[in-house]
PDB file of N, CA and C in Angstrom:
ATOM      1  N   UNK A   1      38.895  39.118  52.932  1.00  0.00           N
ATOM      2  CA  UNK A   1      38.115  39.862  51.970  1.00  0.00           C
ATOM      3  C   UNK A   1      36.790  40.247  52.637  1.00  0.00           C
ATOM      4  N   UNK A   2      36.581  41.660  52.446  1.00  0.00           N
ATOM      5  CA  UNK A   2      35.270  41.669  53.072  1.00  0.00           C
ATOM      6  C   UNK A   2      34.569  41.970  52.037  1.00  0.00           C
ATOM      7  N   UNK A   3      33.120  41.024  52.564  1.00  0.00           N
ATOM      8  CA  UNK A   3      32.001  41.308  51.347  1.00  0.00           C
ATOM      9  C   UNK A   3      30.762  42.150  51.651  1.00  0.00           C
ATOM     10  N   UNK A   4      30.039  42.951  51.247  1.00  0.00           N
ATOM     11  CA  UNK A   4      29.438  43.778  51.798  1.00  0.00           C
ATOM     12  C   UNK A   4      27.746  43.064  51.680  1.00  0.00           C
ATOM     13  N   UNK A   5      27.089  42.967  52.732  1.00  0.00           N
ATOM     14  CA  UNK A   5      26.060  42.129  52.772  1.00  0.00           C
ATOM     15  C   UNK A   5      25.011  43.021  52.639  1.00  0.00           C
ATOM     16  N   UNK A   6      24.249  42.772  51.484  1.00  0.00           N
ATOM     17  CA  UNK A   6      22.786  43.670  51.456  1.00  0.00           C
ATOM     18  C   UNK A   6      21.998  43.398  51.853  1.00  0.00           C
ATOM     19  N   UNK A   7      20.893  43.519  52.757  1.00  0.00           N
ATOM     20  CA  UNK A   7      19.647  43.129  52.578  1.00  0.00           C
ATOM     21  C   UNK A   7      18.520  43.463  52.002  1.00  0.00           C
ATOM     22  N   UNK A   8      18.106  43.000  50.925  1.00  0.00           N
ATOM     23  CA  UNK A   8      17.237  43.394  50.608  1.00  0.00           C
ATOM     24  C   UNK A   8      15.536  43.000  51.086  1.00  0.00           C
ATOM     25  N   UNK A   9      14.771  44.493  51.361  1.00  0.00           N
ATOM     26  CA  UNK A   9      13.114  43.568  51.665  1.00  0.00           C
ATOM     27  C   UNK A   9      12.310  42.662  50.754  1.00  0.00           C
ATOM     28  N   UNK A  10      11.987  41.848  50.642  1.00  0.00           N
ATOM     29  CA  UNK A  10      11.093  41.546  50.243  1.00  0.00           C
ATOM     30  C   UNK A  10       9.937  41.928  49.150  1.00  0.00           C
ATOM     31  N   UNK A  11       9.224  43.062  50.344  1.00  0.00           N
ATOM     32  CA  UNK A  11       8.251  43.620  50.225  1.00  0.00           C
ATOM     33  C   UNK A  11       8.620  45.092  49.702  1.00  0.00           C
ATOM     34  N   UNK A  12       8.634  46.166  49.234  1.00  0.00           N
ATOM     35  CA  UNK A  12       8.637  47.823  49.006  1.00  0.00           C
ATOM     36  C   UNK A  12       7.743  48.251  49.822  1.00  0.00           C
ATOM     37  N   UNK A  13       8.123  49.022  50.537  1.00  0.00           N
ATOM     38  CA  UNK A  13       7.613  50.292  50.993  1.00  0.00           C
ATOM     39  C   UNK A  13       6.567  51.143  50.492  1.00  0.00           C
ATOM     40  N   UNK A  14       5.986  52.037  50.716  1.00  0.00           N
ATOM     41  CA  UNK A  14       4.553  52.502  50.349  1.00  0.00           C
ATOM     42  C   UNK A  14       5.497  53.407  49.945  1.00  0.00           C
ATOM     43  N   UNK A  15       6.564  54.217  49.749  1.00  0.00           N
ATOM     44  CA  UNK A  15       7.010  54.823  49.044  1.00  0.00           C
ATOM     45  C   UNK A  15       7.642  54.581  47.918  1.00  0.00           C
ATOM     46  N   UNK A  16       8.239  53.462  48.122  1.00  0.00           N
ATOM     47  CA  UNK A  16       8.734  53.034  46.271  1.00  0.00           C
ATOM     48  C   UNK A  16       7.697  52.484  45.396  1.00  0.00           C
ATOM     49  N   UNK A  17       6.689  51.973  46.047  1.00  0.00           N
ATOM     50  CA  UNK A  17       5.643  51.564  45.706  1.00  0.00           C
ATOM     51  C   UNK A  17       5.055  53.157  44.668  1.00  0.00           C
ATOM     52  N   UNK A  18       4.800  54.465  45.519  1.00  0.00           N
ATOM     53  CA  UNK A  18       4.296  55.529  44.601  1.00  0.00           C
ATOM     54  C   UNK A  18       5.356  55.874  43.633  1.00  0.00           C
ATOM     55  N   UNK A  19       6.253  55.607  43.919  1.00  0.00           N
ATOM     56  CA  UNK A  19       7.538  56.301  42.794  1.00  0.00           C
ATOM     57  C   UNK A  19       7.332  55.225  41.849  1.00  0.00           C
ATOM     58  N   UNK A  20       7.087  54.128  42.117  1.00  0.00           N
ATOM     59  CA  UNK A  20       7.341  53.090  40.906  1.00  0.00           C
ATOM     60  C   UNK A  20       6.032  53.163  40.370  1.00  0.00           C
ATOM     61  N   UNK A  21       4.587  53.724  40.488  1.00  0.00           N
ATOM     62  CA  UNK A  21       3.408  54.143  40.085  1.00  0.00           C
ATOM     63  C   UNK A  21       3.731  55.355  39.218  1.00  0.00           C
ATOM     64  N   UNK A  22       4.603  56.094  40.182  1.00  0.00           N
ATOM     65  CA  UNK A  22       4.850  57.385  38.762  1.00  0.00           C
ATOM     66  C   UNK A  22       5.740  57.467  38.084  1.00  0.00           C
ATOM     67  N   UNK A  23       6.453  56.449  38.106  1.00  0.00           N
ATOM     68  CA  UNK A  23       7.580  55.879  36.883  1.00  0.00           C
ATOM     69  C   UNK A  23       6.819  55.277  35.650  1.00  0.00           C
ATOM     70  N   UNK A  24       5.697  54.645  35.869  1.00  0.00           N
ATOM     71  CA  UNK A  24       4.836  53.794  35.091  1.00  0.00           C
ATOM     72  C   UNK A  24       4.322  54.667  34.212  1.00  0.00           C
ATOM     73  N   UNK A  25       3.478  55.686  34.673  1.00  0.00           N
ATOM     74  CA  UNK A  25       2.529  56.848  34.302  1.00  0.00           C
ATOM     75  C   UNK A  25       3.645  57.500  33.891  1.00  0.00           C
ATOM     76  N   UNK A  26       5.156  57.883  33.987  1.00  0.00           N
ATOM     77  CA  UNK A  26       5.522  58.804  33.505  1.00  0.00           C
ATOM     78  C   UNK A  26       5.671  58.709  31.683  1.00  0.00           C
ATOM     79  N   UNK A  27       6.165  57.075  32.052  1.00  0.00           N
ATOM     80  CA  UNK A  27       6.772  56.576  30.190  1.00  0.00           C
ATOM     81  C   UNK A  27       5.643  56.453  29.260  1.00  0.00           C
ATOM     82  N   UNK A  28       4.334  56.227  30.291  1.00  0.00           N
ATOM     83  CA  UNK A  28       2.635  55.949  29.832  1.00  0.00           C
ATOM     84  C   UNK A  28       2.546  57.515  28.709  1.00  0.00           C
ATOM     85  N   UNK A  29       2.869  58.864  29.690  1.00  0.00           N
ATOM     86  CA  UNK A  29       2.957  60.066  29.205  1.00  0.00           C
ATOM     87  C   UNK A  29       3.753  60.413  28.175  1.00  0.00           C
ATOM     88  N   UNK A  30       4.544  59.975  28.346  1.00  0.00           N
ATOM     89  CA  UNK A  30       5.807  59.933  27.213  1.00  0.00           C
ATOM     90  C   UNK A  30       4.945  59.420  26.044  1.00  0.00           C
ATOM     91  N   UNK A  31       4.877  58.092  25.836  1.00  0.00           N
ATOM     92  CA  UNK A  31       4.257  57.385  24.626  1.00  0.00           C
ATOM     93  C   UNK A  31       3.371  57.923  24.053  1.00  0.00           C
ATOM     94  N   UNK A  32       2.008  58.824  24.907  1.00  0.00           N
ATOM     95  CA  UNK A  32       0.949  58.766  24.904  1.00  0.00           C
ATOM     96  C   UNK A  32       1.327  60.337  24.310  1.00  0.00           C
ATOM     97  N   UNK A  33       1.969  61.210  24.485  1.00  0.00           N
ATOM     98  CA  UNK A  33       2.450  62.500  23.976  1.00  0.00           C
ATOM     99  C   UNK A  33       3.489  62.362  22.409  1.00  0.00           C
ATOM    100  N   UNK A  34       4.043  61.676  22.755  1.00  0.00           N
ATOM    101  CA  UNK A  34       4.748  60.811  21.247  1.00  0.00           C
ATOM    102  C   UNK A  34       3.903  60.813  19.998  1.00  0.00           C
ATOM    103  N   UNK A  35       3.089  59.623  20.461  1.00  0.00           N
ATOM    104  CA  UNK A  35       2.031  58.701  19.405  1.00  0.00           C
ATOM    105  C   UNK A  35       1.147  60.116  19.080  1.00  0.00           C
ATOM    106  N   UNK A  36       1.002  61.284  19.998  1.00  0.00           N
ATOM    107  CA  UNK A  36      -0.314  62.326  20.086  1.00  0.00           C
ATOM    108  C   UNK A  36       0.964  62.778  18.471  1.00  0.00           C
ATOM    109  N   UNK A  37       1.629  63.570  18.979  1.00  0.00           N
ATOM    110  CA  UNK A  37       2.400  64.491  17.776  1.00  0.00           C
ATOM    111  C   UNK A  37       2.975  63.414  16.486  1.00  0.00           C
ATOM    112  N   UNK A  38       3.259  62.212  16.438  1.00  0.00           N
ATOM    113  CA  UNK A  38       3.491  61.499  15.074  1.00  0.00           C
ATOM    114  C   UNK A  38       2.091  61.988  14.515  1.00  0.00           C
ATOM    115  N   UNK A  39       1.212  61.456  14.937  1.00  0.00           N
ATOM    116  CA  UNK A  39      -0.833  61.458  14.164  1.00  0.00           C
ATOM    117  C   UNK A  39      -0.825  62.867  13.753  1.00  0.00           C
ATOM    118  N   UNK A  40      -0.108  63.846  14.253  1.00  0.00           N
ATOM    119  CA  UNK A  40      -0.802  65.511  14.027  1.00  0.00           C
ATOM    120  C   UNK A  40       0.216  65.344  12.584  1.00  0.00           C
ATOM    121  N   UNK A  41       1.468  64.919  12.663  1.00  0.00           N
ATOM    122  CA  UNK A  41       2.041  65.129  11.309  1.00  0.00           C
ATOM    123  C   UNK A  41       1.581  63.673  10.317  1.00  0.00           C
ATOM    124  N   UNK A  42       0.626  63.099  10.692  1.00  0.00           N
ATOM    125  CA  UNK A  42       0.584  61.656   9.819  1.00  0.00           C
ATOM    126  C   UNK A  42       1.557  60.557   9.999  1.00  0.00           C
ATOM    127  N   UNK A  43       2.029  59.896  10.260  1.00  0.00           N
ATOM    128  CA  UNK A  43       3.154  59.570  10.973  1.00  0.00           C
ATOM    129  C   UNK A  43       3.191  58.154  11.514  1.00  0.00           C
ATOM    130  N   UNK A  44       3.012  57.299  11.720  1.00  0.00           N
ATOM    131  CA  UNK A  44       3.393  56.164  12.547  1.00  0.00           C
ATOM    132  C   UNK A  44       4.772  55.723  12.744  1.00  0.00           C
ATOM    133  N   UNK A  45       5.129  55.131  13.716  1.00  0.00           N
ATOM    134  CA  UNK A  45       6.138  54.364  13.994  1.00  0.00           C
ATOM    135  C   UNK A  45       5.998  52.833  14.451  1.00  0.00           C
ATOM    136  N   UNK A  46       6.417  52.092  14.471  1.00  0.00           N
ATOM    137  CA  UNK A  46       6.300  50.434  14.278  1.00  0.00           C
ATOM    138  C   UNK A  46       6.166  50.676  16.109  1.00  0.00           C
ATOM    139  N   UNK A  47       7.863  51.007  16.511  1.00  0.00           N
ATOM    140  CA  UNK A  47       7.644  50.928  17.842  1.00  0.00           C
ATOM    141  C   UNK A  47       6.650  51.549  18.828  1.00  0.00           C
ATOM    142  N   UNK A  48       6.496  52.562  18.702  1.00  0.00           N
ATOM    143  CA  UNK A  48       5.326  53.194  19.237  1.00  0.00           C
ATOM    144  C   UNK A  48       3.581  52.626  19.177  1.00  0.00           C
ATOM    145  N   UNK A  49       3.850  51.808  18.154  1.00  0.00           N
ATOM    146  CA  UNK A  49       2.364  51.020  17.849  1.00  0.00           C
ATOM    147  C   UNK A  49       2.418  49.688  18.342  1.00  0.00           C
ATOM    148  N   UNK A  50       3.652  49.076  18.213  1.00  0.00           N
ATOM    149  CA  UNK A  50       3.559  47.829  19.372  1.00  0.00           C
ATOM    150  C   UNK A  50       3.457  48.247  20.777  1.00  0.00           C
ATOM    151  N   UNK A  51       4.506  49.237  20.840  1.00  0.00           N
ATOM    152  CA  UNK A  51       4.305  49.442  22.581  1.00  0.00           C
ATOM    153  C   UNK A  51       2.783  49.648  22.677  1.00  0.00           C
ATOM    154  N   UNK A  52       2.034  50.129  22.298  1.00  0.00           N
ATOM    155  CA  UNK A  52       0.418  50.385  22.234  1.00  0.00           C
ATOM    156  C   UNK A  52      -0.222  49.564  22.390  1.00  0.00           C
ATOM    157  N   UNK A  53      -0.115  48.335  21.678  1.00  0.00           N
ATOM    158  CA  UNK A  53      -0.254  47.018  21.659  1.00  0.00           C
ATOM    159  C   UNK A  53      -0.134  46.218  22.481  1.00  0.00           C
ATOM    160  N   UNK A  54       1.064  45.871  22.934  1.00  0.00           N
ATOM    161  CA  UNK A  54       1.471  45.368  24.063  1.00  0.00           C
ATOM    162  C   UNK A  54       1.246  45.444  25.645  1.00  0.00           C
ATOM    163  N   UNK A  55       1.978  46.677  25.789  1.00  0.00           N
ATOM    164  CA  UNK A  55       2.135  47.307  27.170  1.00  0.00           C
ATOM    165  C   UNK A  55       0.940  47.996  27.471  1.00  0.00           C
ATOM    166  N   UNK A  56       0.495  46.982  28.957  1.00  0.00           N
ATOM    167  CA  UNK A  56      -0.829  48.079  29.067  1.00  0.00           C
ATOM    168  C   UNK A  56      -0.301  48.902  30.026  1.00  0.00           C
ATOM    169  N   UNK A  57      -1.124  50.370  30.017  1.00  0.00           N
ATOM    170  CA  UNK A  57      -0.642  51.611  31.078  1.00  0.00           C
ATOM    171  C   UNK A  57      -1.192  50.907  32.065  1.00  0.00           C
ATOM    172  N   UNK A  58      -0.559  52.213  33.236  1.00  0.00           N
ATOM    173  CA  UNK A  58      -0.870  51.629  34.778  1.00  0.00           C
ATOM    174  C   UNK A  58      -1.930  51.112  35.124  1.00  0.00           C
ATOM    175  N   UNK A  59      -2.843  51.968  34.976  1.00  0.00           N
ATOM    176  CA  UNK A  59      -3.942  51.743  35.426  1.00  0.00           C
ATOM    177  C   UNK A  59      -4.703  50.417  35.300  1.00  0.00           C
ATOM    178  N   UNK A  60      -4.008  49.818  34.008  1.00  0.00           N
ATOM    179  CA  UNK A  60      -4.851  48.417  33.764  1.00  0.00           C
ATOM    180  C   UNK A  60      -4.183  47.164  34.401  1.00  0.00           C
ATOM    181  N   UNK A  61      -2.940  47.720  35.002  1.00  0.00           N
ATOM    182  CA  UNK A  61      -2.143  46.877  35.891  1.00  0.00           C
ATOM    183  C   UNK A  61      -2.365  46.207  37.047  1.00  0.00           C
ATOM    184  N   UNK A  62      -2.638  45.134  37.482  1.00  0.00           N
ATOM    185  CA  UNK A  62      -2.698  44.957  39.021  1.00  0.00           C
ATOM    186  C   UNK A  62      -1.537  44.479  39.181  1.00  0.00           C
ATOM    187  N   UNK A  63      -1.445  45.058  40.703  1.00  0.00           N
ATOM    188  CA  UNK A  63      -0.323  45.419  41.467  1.00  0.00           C
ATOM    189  C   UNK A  63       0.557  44.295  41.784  1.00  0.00           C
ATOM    190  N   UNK A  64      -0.068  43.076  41.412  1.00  0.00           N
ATOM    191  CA  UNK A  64       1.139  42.019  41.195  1.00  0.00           C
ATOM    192  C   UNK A  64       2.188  42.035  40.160  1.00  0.00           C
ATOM    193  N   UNK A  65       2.005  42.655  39.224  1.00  0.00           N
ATOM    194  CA  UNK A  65       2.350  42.856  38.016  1.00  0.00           C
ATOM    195  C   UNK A  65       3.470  44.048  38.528  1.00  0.00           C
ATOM    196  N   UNK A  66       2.710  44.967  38.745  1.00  0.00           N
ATOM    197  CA  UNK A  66       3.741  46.098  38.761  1.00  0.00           C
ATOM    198  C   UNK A  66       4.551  45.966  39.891  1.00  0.00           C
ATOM    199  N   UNK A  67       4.633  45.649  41.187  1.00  0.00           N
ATOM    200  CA  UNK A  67       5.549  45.072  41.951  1.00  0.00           C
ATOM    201  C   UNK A  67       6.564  44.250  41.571  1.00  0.00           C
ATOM    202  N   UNK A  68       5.896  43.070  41.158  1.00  0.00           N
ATOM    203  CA  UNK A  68       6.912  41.774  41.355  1.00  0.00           C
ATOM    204  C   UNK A  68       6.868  41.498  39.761  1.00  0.00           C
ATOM    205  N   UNK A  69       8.011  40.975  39.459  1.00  0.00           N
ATOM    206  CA  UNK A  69       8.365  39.851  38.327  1.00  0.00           C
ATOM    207  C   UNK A  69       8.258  38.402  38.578  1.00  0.00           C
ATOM    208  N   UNK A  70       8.148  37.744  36.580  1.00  0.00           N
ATOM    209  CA  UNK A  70       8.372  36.624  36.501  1.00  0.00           C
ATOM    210  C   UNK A  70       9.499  36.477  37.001  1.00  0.00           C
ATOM    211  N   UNK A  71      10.173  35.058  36.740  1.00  0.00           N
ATOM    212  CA  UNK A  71      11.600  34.623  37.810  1.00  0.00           C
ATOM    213  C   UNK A  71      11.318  33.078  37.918  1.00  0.00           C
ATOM    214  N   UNK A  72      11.736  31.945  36.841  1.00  0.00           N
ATOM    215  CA  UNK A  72      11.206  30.514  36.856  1.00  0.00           C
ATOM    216  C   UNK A  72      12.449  30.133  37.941  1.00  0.00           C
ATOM    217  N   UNK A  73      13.182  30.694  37.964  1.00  0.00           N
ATOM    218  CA  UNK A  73      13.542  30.281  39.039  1.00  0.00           C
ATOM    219  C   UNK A  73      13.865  30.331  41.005  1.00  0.00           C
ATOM    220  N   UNK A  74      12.447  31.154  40.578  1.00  0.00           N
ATOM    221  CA  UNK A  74      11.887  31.116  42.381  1.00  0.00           C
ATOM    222  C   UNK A  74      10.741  30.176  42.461  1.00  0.00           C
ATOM    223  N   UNK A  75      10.424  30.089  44.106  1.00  0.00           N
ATOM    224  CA  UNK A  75       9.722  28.880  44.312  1.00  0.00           C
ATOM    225  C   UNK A  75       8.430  29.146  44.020  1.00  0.00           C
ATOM    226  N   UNK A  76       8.056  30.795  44.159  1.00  0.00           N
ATOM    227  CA  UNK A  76       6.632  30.767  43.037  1.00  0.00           C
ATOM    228  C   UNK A  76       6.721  31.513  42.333  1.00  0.00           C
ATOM    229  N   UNK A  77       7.630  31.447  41.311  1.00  0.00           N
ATOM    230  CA  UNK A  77       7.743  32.211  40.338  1.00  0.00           C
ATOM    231  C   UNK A  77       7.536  33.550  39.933  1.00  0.00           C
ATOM    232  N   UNK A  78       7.504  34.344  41.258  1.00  0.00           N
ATOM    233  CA  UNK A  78       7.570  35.944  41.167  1.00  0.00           C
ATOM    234  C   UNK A  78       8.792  36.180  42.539  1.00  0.00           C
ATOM    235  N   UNK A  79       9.385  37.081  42.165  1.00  0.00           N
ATOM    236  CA  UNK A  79      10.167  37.897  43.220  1.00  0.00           C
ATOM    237  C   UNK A  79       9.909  39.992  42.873  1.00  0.00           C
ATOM    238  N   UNK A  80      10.527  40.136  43.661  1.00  0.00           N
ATOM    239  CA  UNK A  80      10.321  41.342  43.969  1.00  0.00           C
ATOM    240  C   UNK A  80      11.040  42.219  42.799  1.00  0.00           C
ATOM    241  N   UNK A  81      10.125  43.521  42.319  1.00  0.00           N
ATOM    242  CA  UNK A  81      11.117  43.985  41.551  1.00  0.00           C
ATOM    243  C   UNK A  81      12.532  44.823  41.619  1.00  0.00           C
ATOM    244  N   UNK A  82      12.399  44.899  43.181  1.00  0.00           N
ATOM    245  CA  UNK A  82      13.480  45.425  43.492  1.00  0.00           C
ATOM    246  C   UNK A  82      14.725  44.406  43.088  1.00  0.00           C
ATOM    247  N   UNK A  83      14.316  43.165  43.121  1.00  0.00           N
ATOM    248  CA  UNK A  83      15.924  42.630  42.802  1.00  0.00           C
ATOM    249  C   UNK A  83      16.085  42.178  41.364  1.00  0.00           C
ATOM    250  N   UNK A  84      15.289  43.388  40.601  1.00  0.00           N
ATOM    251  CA  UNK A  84      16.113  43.131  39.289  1.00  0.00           C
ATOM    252  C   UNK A  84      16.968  43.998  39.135  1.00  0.00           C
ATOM    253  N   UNK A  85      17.980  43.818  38.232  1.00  0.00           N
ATOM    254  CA  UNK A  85      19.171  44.653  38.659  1.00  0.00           C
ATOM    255  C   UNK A  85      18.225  45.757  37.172  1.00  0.00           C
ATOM    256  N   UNK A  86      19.143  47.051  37.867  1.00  0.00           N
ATOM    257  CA  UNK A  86      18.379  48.365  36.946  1.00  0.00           C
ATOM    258  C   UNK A  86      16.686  48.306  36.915  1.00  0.00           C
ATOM    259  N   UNK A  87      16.544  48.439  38.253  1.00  0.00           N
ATOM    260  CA  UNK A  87      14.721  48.412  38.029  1.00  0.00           C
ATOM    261  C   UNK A  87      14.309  49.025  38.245  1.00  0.00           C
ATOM    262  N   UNK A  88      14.965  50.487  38.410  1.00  0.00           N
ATOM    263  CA  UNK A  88      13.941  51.692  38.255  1.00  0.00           C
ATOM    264  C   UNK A  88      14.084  52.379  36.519  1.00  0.00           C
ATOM    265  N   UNK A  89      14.828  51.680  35.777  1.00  0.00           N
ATOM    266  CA  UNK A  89      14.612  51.983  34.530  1.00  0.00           C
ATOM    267  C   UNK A  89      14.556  51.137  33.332  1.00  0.00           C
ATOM    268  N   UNK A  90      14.187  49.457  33.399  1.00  0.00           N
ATOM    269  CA  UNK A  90      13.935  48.644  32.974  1.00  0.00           C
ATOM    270  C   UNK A  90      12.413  48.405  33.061  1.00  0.00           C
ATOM    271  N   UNK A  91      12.025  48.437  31.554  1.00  0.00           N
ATOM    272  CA  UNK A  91      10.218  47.825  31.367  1.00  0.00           C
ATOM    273  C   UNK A  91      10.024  46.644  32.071  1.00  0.00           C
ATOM    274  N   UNK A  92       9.582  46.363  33.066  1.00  0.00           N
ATOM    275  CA  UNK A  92       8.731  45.006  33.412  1.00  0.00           C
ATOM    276  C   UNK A  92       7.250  45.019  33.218  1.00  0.00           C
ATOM    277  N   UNK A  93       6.541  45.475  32.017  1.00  0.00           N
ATOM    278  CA  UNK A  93       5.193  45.076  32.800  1.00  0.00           C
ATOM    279  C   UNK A  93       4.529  43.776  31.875  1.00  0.00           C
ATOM    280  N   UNK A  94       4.973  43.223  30.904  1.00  0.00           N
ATOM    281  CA  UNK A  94       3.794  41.841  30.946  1.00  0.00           C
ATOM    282  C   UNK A  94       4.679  40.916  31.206  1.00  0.00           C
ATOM    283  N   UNK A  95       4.114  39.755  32.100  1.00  0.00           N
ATOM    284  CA  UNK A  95       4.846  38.772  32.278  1.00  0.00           C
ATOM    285  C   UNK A  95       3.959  37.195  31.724  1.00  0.00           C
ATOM    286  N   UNK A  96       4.442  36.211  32.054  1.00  0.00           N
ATOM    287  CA  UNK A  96       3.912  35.077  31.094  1.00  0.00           C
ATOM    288  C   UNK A  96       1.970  35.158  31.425  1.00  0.00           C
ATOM    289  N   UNK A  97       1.440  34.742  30.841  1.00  0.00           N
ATOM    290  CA  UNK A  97       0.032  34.256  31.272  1.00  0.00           C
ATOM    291  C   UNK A  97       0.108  33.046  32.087  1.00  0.00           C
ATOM    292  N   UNK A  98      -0.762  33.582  33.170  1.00  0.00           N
ATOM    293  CA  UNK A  98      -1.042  32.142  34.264  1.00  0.00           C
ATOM    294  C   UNK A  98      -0.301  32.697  35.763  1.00  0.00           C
ATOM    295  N   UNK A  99       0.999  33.743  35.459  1.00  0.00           N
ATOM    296  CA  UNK A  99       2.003  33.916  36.263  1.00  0.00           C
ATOM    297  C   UNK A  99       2.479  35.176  37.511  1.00  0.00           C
TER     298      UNK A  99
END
């Protein structure tokens, strides 16, 4: 049986690094264009007001955050976000406090 061996880096590249900056900013735009047109018709939505709540945009991110994930089971509790599976279209950005 052959198994096909990946390697994955570690670290990202200064290029997935900007794509995954304008992946951030893109959904930031999304929300932020959303939440703009509910208010013009009066409007709220639950989800749109937690995500508000919650999720801070890029900019308030440091780059540990937006790189790497929680993961209790690594030896310091962040790994890379490349090895979450679907991670160029899965939310990662708050992870535990302390972490």
């Amino acid at each position: 049986m052959d198994i096909l061996c990946r390697k994955i880096p570690w670290r990202l590249s200064k290029f997935q690094k900007a794509r995954q900056r304008k992946r951030l900013r893109a959904v930031d735009t999304v929300v932020a264009t959303l939440d703009k047109a509910l208010a013009k018709q009066s409007i709220t939505t639950k989800a749109v007001e937690r995500w508000k709540e919650e999720m801070p945009i890029e900019q308030e991110m440091v780059p540990k955050d937006k790189y790497t994930i929680f993961d209790r089971k690594e030896k310091k509790y962040r790994k890379s976000i490349r090895k979450l599976p679907k991670w160029t279209r899965v939310s990662q950005r708050v992870n535990p406090p302390g972490y």
